[in-house]
Every structure is written in structure tokens, then in C-alpha cells.
PDB file of N, CA and C in Angstrom:
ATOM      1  N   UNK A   1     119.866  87.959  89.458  1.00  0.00           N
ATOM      2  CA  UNK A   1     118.480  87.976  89.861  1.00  0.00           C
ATOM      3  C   UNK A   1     118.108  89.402  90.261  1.00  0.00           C
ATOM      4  N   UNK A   2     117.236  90.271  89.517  1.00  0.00           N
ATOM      5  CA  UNK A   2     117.107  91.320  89.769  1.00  0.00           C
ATOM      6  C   UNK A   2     115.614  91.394  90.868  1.00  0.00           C
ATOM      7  N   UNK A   3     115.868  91.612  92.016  1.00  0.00           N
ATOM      8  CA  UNK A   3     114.917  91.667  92.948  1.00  0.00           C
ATOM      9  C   UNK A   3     114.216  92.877  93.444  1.00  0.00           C
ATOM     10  N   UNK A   4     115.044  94.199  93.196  1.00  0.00           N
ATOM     11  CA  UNK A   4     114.539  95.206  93.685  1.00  0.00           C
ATOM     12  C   UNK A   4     113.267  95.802  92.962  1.00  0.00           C
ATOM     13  N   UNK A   5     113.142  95.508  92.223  1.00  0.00           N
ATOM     14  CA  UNK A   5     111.495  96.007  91.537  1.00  0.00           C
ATOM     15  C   UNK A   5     110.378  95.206  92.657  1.00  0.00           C
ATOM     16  N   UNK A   6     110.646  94.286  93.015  1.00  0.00           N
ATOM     17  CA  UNK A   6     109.737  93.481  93.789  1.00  0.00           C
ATOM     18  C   UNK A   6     109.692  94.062  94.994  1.00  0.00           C
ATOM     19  N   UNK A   7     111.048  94.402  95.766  1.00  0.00           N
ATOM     20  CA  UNK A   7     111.192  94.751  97.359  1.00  0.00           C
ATOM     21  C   UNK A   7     110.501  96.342  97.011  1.00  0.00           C
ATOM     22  N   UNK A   8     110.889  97.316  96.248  1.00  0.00           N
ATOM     23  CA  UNK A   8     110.066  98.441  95.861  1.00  0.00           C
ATOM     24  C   UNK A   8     108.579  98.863  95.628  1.00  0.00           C
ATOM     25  N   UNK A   9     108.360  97.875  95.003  1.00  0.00           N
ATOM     26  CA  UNK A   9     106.551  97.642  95.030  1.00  0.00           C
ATOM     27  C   UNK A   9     105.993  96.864  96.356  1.00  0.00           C
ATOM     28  N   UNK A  10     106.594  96.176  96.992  1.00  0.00           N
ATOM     29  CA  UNK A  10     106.020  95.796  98.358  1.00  0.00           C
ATOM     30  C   UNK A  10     106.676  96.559  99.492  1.00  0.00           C
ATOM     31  N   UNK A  11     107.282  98.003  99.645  1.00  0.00           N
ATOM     32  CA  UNK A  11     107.294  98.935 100.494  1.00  0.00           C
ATOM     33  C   UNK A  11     106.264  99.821 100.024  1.00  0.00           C
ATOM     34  N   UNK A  12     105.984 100.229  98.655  1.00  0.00           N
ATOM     35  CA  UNK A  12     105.132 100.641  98.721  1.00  0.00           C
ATOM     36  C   UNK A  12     103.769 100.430  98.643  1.00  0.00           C
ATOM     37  N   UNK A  13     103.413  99.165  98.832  1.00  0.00           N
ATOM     38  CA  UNK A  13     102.444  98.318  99.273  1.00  0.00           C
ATOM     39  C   UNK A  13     102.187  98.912 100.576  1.00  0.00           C
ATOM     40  N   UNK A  14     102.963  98.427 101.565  1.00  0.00           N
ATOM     41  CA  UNK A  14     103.313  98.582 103.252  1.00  0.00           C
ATOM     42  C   UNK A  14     102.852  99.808 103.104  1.00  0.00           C
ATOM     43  N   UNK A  15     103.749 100.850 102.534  1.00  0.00           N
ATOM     44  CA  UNK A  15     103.113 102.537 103.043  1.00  0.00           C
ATOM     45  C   UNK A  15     101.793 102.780 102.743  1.00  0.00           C
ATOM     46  N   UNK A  16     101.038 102.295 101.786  1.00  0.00           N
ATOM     47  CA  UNK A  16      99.883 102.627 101.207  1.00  0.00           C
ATOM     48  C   UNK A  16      98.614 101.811 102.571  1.00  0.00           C
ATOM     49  N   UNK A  17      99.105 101.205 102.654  1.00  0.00           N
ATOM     50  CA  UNK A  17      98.475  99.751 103.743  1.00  0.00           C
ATOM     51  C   UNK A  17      98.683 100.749 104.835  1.00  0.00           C
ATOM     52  N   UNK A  18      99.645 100.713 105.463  1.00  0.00           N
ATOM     53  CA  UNK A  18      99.930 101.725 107.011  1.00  0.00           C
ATOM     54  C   UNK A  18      99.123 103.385 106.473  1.00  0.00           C
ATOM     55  N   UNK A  19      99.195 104.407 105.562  1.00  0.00           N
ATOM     56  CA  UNK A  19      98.369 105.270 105.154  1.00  0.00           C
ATOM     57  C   UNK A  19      97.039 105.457 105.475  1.00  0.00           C
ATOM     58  N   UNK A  20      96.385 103.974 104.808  1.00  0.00           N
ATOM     59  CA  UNK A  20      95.237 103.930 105.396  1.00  0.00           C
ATOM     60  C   UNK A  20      94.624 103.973 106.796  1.00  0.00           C
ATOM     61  N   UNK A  21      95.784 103.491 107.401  1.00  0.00           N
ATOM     62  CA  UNK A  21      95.762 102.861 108.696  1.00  0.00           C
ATOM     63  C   UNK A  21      95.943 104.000 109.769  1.00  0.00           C
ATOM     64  N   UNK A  22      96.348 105.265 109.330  1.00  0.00           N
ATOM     65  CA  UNK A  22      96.970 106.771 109.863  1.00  0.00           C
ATOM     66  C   UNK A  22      98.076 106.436 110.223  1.00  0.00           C
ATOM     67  N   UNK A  23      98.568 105.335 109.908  1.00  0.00           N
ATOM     68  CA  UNK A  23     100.661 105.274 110.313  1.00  0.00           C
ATOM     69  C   UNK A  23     101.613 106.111 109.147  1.00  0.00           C
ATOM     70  N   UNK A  24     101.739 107.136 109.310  1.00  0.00           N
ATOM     71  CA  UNK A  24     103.157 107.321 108.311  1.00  0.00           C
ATOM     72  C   UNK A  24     104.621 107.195 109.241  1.00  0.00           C
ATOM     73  N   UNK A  25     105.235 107.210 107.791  1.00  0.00           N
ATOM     74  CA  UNK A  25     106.686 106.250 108.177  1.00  0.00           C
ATOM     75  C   UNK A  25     107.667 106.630 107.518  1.00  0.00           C
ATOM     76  N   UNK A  26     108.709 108.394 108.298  1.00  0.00           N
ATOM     77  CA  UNK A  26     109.456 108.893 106.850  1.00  0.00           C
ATOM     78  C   UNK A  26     110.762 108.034 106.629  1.00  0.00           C
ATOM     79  N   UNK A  27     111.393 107.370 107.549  1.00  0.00           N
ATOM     80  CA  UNK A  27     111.995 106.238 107.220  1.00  0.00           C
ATOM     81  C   UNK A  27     111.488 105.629 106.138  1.00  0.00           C
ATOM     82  N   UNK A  28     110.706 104.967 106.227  1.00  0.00           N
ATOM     83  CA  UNK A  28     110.142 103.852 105.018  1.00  0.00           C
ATOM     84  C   UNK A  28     109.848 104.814 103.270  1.00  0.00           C
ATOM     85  N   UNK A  29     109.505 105.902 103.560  1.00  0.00           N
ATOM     86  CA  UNK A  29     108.933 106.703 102.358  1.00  0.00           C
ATOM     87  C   UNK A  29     109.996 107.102 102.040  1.00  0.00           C
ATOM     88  N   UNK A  30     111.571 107.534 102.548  1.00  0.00           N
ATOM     89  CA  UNK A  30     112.528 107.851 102.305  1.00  0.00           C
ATOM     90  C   UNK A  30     113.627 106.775 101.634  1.00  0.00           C
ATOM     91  N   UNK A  31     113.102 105.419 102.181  1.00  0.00           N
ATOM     92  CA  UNK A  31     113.816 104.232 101.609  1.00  0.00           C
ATOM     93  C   UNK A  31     113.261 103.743 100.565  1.00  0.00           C
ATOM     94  N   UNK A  32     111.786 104.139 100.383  1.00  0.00           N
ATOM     95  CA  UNK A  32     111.508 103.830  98.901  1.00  0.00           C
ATOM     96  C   UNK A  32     111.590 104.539  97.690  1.00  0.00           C
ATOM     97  N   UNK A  33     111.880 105.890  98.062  1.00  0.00           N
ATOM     98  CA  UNK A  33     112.551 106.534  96.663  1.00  0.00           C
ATOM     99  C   UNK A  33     114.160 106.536  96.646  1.00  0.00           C
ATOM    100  N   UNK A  34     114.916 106.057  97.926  1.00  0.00           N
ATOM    101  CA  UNK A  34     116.340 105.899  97.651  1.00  0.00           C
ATOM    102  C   UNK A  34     116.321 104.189  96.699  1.00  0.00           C
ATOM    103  N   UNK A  35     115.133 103.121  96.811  1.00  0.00           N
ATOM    104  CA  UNK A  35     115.286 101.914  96.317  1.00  0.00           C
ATOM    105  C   UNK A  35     114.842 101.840  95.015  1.00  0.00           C
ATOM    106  N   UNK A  36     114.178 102.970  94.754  1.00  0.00           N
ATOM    107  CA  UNK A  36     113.398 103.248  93.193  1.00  0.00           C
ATOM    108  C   UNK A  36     114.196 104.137  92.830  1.00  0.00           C
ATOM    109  N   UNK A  37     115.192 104.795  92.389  1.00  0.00           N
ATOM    110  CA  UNK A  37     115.977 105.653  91.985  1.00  0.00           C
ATOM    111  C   UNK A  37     115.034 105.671  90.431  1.00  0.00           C
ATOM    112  N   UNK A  38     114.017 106.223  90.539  1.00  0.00           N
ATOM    113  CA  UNK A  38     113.477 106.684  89.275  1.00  0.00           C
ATOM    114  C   UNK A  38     113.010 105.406  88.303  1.00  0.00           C
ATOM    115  N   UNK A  39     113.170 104.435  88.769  1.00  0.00           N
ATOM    116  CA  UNK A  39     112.994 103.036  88.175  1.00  0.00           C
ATOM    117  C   UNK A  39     112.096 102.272  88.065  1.00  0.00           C
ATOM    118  N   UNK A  40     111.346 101.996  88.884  1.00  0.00           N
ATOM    119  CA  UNK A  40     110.600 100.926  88.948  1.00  0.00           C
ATOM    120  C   UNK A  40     109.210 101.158  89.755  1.00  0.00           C
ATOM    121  N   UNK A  41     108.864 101.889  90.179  1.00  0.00           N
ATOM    122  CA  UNK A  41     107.846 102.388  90.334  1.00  0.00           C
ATOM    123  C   UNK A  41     107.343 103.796  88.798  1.00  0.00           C
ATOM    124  N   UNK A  42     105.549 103.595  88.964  1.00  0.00           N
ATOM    125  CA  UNK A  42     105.137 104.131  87.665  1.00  0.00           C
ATOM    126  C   UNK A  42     105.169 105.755  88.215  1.00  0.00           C
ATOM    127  N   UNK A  43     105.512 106.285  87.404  1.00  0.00           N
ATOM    128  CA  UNK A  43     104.921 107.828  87.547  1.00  0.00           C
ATOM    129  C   UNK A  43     104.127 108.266  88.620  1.00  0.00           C
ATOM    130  N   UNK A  44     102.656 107.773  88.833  1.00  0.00           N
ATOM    131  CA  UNK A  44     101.965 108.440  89.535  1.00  0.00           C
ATOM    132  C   UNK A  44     102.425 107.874  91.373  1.00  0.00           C
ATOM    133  N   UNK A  45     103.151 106.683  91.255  1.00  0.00           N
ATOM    134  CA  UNK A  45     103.354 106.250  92.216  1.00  0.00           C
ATOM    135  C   UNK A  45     104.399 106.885  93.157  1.00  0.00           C
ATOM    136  N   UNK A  46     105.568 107.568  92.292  1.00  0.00           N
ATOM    137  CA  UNK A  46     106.399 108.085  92.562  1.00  0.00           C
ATOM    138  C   UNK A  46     106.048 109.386  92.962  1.00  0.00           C
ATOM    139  N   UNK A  47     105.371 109.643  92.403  1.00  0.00           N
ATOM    140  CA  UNK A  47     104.748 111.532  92.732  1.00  0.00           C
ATOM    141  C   UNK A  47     103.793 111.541  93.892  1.00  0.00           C
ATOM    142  N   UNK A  48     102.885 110.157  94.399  1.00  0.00           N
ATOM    143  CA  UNK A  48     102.709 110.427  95.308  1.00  0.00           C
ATOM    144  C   UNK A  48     103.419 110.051  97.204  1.00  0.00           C
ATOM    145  N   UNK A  49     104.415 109.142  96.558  1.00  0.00           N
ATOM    146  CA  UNK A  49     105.384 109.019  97.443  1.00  0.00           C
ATOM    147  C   UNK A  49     106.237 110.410  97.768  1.00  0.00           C
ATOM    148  N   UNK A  50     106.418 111.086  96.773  1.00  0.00           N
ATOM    149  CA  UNK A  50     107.059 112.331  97.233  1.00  0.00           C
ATOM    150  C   UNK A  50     106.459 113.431  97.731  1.00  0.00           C
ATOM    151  N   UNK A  51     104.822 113.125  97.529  1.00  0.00           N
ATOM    152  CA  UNK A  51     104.137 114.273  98.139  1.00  0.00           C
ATOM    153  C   UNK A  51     103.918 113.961  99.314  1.00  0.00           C
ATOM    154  N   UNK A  52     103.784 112.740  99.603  1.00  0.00           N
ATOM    155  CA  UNK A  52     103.722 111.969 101.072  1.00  0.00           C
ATOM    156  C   UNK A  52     105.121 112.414 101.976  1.00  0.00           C
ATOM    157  N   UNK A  53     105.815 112.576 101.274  1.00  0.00           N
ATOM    158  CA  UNK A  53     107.296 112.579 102.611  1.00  0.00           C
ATOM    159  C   UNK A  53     107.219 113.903 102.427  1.00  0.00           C
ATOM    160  N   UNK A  54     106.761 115.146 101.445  1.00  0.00           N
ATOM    161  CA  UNK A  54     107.234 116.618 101.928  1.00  0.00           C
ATOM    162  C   UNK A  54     105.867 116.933 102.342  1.00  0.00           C
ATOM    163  N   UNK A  55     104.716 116.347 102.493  1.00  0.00           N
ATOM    164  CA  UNK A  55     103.696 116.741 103.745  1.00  0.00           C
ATOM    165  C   UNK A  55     103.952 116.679 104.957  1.00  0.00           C
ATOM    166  N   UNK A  56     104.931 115.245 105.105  1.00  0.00           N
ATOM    167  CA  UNK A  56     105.339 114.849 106.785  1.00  0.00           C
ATOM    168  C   UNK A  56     106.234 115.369 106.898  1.00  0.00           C
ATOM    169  N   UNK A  57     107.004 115.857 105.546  1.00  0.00           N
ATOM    170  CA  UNK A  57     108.109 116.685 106.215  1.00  0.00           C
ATOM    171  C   UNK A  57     107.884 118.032 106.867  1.00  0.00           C
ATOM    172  N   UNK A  58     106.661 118.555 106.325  1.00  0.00           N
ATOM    173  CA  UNK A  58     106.559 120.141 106.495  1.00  0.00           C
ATOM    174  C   UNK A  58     106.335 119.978 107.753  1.00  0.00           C
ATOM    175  N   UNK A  59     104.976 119.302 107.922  1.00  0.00           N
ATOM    176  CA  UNK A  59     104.336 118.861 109.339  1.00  0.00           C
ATOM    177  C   UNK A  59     105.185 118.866 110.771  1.00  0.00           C
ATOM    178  N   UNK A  60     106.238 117.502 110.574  1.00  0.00           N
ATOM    179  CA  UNK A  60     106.736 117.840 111.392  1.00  0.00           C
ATOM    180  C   UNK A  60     108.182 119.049 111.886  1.00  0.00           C
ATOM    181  N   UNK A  61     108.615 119.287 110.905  1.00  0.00           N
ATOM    182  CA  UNK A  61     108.945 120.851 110.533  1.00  0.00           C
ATOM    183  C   UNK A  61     108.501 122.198 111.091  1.00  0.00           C
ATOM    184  N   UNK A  62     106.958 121.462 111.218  1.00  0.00           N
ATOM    185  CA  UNK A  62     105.908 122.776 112.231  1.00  0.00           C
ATOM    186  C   UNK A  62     105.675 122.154 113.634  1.00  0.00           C
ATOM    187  N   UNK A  63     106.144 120.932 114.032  1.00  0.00           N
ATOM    188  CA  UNK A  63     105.740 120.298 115.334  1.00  0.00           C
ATOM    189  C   UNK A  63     106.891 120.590 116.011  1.00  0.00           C
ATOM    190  N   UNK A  64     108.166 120.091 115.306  1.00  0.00           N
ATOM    191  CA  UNK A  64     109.702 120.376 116.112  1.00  0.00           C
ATOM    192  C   UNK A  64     109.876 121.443 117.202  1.00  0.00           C
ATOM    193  N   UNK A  65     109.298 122.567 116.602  1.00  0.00           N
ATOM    194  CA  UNK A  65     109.784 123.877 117.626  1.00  0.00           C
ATOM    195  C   UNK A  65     108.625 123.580 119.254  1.00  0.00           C
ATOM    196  N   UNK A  66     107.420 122.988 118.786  1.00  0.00           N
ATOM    197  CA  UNK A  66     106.686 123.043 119.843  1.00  0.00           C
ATOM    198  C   UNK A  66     106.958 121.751 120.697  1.00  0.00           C
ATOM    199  N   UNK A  67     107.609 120.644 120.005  1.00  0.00           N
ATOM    200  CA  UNK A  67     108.540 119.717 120.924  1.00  0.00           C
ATOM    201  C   UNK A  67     109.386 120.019 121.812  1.00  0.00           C
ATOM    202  N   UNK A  68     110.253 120.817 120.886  1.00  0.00           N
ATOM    203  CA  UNK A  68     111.686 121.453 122.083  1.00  0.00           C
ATOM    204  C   UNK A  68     111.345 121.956 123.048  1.00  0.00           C
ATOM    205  N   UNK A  69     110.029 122.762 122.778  1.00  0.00           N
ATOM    206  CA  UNK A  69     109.580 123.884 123.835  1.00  0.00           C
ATOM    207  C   UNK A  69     108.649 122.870 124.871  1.00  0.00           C
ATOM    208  N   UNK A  70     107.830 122.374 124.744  1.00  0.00           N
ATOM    209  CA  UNK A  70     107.565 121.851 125.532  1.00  0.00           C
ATOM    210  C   UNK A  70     108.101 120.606 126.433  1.00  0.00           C
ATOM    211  N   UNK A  71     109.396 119.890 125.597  1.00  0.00           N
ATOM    212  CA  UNK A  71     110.563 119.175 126.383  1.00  0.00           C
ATOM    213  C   UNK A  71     111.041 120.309 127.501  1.00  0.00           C
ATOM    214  N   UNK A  72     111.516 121.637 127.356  1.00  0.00           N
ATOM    215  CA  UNK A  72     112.062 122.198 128.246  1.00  0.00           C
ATOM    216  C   UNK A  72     111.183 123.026 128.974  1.00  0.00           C
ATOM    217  N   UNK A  73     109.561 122.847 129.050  1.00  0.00           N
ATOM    218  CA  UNK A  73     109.259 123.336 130.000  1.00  0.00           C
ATOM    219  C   UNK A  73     109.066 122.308 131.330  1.00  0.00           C
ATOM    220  N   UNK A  74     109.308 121.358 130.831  1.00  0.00           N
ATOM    221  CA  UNK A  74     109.148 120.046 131.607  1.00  0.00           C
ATOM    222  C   UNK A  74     110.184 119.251 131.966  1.00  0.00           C
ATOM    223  N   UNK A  75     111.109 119.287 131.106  1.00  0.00           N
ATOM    224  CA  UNK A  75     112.433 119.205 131.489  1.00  0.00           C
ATOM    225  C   UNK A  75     113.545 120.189 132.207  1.00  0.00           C
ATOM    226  N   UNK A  76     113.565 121.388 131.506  1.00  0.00           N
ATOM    227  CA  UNK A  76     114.184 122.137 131.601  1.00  0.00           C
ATOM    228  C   UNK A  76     115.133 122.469 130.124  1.00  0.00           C
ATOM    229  N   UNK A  77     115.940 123.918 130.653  1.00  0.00           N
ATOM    230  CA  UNK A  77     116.450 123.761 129.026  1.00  0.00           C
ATOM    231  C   UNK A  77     118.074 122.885 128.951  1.00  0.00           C
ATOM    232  N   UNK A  78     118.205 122.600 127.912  1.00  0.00           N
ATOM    233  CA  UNK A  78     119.370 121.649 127.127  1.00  0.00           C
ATOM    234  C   UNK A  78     120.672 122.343 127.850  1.00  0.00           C
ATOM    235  N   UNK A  79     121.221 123.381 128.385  1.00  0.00           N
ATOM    236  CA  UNK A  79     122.131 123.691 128.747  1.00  0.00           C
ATOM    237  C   UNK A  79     122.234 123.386 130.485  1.00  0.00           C
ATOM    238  N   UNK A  80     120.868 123.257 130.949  1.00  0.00           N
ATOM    239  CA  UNK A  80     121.172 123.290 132.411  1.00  0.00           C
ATOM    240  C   UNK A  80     120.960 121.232 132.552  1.00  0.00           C
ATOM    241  N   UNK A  81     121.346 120.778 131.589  1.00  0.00           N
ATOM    242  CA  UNK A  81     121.210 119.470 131.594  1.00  0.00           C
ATOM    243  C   UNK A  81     122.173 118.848 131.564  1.00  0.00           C
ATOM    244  N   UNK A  82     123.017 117.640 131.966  1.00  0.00           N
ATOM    245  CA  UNK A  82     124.346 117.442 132.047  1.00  0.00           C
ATOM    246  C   UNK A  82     124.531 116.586 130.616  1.00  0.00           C
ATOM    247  N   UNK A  83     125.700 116.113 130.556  1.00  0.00           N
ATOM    248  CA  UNK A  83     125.722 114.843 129.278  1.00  0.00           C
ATOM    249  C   UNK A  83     125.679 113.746 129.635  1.00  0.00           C
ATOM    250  N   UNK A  84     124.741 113.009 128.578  1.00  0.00           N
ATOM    251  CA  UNK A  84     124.397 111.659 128.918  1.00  0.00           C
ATOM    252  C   UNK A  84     125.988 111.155 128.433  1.00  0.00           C
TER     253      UNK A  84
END
């Protein structure tokens, strides 16, 4: 019973649905091109799933540094912190 064409088109159902919604989800956008390995989703679907995860990737790519920094102005920094 070949099922994954089905579970593939209804994640990317979900992302397109949450998209609208302003939810992105690089978990989910990352599990649907590891579940479509080039397969079962059409062309344009695939190209925009991948433009979707290296937008959020860049994005948060540009948020990270201002996370850390503002974790340790409020925390303090990572070395004067003990181990959990």
C-alpha cells in the first residue's frame, strides 16, 4: 500500500493552510521534502516548499545573533551560567 504520496500532499496542505495563517513550521517544511524525495509532489510545489524553508532559514539566521544577545543581556552570558 503505497501511502506516502497521500501523507506528502496533506503536509503540504497543512503548510499552505498554516502560511496563510502567518504560522511557518521549519520542522514540517523540512519533513516534507525529506517525505517527497523528488517524488510526488509537482514541480512548482516543490520549488515553493524550498523557497519557503531558505526564506525562514535566512530569517532566522538574521534573528539568532540578536537572540543570544539579548538572552545574555537579561540573563547573563553562557559562561557565567552553571550546567543544567
Amino acid at each position: 500500500m503505497n501511502v506516502m504520496p497521500t501523507i506528502v500532499k496533506a503536509l503540504d496542505t497543512a503548510h499552505q493552510v498554516w502560511k496563510l495563517r502567518g504560522i511557518q513550521c521549519r520542522p514540517l517544511l523540512a519533513s516534507i521534502i525529506r517525505f517527497d524525495s523528488s517524488r510526488h509532489l509537482s514541480e512548482a510545489s516543490r520549488e515553493r516548499i524550498e523557497s519557503d524553508l531558505a526564506a525562514f532559514t535566512l530569517v532566522f539566521s538574521r534573528l539568532l545573533p540578536c537572540i543570544v544577545q539579548a538572552n545574555e543581556i537579561f540573563v547573563g552570558p553562557a559562561a557565567n551560567r552553571g550546567a543544567c
